[in-house]
PDB file of N, CA and C in Angstrom:
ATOM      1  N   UNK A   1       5.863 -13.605 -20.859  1.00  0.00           N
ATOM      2  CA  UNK A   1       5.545 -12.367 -20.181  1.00  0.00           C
ATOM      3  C   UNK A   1       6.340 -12.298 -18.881  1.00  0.00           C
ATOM      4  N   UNK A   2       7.067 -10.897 -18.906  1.00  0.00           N
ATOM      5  CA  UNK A   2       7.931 -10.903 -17.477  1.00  0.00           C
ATOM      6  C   UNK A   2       6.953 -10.333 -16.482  1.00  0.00           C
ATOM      7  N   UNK A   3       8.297  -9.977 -15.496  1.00  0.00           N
ATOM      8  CA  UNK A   3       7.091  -8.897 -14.465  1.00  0.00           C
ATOM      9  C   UNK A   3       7.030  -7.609 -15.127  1.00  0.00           C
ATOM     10  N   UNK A   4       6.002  -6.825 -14.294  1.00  0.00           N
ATOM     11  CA  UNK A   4       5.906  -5.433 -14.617  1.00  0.00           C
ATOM     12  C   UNK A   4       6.580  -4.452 -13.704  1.00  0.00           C
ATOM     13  N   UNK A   5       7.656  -3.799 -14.197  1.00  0.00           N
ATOM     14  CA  UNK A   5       8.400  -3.024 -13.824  1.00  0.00           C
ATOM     15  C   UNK A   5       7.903  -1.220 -13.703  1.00  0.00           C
ATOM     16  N   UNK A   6       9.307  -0.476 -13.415  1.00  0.00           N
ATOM     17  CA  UNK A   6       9.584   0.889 -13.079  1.00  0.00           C
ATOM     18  C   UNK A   6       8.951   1.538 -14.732  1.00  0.00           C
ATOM     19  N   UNK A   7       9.647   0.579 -15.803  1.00  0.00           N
ATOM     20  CA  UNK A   7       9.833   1.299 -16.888  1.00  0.00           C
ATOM     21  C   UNK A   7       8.212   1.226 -17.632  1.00  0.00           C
ATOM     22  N   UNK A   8       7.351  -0.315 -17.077  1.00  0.00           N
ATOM     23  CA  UNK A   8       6.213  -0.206 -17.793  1.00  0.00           C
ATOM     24  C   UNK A   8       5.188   0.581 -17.115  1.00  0.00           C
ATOM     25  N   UNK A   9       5.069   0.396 -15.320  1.00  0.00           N
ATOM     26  CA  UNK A   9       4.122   1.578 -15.102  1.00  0.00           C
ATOM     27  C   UNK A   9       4.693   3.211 -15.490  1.00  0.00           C
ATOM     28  N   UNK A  10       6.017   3.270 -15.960  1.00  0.00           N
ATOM     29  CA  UNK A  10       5.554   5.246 -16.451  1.00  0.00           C
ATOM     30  C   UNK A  10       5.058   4.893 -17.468  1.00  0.00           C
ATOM     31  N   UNK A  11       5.356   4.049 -18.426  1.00  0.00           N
ATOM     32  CA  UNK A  11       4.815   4.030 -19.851  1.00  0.00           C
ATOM     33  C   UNK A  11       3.539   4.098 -19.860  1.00  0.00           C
ATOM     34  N   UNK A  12       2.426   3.328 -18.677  1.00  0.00           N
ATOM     35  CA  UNK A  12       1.047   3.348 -18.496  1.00  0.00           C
ATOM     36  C   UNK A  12       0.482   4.913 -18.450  1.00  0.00           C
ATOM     37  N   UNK A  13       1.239   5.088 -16.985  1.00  0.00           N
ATOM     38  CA  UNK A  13       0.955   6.385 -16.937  1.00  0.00           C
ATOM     39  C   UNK A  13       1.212   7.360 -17.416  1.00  0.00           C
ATOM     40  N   UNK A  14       1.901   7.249 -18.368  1.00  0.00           N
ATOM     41  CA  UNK A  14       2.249   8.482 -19.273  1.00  0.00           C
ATOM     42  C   UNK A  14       1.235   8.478 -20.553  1.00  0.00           C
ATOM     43  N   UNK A  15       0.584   7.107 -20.869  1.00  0.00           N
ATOM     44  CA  UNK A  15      -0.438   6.868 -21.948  1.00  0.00           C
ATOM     45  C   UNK A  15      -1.929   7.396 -20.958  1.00  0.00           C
ATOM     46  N   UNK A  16      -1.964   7.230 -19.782  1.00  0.00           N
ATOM     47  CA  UNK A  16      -3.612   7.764 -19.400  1.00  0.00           C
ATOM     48  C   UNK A  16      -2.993   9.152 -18.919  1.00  0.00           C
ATOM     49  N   UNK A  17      -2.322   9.580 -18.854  1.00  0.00           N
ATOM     50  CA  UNK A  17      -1.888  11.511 -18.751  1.00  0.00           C
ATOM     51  C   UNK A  17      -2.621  12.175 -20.157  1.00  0.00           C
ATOM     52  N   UNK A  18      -1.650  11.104 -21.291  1.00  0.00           N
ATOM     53  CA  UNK A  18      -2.264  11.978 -22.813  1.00  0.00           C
ATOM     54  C   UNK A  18      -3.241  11.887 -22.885  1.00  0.00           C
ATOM     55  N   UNK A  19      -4.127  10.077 -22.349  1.00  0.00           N
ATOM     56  CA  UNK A  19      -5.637   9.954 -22.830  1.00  0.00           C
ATOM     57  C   UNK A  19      -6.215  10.940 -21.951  1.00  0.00           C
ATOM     58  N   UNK A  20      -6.239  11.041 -20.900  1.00  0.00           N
ATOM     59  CA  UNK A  20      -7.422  12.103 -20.194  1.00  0.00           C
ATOM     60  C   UNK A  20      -6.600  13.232 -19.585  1.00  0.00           C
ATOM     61  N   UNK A  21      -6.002  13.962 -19.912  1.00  0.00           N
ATOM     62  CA  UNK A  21      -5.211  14.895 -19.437  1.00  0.00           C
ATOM     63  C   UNK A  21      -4.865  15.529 -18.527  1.00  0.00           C
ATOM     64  N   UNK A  22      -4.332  16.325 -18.034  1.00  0.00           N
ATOM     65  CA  UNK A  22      -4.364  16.428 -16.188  1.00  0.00           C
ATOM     66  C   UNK A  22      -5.208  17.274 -15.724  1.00  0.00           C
ATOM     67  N   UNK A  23      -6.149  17.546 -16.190  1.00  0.00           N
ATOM     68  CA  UNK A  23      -7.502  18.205 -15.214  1.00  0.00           C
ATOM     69  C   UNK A  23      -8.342  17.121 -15.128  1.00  0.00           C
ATOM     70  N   UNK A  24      -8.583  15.775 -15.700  1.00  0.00           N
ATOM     71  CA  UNK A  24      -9.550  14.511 -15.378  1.00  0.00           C
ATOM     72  C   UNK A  24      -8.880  13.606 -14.556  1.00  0.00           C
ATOM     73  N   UNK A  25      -7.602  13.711 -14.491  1.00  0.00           N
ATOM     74  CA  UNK A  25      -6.953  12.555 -13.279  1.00  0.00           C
ATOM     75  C   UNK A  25      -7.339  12.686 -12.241  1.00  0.00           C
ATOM     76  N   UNK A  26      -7.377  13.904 -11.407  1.00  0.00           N
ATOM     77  CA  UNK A  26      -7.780  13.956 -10.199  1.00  0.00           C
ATOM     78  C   UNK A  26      -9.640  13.661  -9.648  1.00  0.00           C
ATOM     79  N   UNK A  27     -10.240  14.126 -10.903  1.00  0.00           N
ATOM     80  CA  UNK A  27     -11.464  13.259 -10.607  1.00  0.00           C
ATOM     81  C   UNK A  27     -11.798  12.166 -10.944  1.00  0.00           C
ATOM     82  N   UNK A  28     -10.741  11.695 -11.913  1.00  0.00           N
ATOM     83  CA  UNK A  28     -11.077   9.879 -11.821  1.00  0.00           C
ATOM     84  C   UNK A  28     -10.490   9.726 -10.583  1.00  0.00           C
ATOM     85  N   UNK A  29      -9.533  10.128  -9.885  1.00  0.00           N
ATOM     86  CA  UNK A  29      -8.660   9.279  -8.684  1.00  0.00           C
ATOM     87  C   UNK A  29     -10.114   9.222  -7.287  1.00  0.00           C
ATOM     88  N   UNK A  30     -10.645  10.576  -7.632  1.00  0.00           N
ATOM     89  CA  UNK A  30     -11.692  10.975  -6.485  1.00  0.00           C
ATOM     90  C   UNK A  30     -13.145   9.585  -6.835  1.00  0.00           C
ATOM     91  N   UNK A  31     -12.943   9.301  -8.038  1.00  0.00           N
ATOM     92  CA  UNK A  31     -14.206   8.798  -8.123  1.00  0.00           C
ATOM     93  C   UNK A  31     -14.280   7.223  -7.747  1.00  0.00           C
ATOM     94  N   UNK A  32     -12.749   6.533  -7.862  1.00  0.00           N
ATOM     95  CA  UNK A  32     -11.694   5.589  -7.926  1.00  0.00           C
ATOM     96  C   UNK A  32     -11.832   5.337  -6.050  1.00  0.00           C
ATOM     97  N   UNK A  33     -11.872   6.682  -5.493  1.00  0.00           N
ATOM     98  CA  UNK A  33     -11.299   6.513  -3.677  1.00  0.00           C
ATOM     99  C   UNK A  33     -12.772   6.224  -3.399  1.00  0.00           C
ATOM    100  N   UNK A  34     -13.670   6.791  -3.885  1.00  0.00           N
ATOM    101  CA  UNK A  34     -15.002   6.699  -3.580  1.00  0.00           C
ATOM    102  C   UNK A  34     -15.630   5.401  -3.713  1.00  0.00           C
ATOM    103  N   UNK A  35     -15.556   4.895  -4.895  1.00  0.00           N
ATOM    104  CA  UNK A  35     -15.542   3.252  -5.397  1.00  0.00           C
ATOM    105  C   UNK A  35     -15.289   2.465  -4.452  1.00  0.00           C
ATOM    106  N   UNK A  36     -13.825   2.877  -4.278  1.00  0.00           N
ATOM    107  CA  UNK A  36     -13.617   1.468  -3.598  1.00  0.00           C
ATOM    108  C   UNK A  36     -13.963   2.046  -1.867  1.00  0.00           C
ATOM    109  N   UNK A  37     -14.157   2.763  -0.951  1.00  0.00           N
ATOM    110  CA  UNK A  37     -15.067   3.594   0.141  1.00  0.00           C
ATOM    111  C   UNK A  37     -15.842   2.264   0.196  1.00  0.00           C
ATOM    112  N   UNK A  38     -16.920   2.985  -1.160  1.00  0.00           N
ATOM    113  CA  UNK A  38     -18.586   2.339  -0.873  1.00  0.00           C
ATOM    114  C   UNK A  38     -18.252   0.596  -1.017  1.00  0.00           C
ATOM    115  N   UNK A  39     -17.588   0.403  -1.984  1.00  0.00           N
ATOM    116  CA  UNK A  39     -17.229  -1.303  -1.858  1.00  0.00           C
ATOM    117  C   UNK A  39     -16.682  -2.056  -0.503  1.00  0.00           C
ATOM    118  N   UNK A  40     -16.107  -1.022   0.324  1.00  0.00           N
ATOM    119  CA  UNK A  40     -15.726  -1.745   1.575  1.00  0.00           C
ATOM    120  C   UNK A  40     -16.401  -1.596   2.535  1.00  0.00           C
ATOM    121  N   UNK A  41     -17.677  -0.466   2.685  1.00  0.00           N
ATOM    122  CA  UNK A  41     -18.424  -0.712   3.852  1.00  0.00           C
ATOM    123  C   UNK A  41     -19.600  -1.392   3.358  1.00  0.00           C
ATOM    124  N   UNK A  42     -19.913  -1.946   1.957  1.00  0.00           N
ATOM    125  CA  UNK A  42     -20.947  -3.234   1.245  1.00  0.00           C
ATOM    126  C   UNK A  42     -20.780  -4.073   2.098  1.00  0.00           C
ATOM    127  N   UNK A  43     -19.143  -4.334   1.783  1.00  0.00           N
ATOM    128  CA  UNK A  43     -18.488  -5.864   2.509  1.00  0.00           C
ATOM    129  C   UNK A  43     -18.452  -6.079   3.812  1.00  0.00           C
ATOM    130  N   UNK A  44     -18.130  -4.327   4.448  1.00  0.00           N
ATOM    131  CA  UNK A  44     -18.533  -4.813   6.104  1.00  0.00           C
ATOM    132  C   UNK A  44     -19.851  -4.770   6.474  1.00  0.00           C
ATOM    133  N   UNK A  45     -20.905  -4.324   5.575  1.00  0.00           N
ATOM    134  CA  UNK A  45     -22.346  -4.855   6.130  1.00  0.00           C
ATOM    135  C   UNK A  45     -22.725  -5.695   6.265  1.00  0.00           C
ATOM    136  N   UNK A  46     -22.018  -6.623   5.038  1.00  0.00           N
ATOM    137  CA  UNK A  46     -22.540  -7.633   4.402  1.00  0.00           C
ATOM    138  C   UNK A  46     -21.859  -9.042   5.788  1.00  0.00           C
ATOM    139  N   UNK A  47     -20.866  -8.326   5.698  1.00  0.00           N
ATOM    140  CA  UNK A  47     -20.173  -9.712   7.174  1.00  0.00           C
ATOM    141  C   UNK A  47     -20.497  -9.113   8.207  1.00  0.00           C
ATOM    142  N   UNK A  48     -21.374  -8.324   8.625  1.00  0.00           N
ATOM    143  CA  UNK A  48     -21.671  -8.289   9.785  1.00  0.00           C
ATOM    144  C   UNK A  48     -23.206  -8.815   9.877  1.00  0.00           C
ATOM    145  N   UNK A  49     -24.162  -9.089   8.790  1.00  0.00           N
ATOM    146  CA  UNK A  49     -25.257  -9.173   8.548  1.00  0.00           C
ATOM    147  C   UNK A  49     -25.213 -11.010   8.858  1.00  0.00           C
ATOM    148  N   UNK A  50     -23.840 -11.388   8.172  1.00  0.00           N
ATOM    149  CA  UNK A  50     -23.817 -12.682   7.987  1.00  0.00           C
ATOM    150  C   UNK A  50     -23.894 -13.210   9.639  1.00  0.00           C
ATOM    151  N   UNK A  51     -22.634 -12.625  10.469  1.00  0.00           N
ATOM    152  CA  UNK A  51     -22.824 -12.717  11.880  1.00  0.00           C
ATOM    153  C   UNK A  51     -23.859 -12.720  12.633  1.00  0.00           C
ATOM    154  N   UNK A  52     -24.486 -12.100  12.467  1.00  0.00           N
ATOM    155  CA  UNK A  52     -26.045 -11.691  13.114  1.00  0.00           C
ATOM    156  C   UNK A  52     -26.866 -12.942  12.394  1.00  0.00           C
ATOM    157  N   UNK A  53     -26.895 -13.513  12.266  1.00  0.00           N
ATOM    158  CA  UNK A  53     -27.396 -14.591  11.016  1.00  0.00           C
ATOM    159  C   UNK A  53     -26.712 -16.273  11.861  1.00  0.00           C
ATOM    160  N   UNK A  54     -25.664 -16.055  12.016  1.00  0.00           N
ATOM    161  CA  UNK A  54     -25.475 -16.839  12.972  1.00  0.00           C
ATOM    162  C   UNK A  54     -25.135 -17.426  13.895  1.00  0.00           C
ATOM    163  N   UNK A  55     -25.826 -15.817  14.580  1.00  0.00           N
ATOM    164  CA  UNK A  55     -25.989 -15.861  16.112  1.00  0.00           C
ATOM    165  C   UNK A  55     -27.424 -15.790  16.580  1.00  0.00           C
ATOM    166  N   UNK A  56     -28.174 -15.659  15.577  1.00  0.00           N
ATOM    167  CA  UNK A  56     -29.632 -16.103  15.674  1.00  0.00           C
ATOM    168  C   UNK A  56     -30.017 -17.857  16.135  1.00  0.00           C
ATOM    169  N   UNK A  57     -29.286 -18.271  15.296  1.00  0.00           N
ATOM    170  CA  UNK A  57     -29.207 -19.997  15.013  1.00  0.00           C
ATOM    171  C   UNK A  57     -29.053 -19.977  16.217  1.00  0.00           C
TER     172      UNK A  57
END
């Protein structure tokens, strides 16, 4: 297996264009920005919770 190139991401993206066509891309991309949003302020609760935790100690 080589790397992944110019020529294999169009090939990707040209296979999820046909699978969901171009009126669903833009709300997977929206749902995709949102995802990962809520996953990064989890992670900054979560390390700031940890901090507070030990600065109690």
């Amino acid at each position: 297996m080589g790397r992944i190139g110019l020529p294999e991401i169009l090939i990707v993206l040209a296979v999820v264009l046909l699978l969901f066509g171009g009126k669903k891309i833009p709300e997977l991309m929206k749902g995709l920005g949102s995802g990962i949003k809520e996953f990064k302020n989890a992670a900054k609760d979560d390390s700031s919770a940890v901090k507070k935790e030990d600065t109690k100690e």
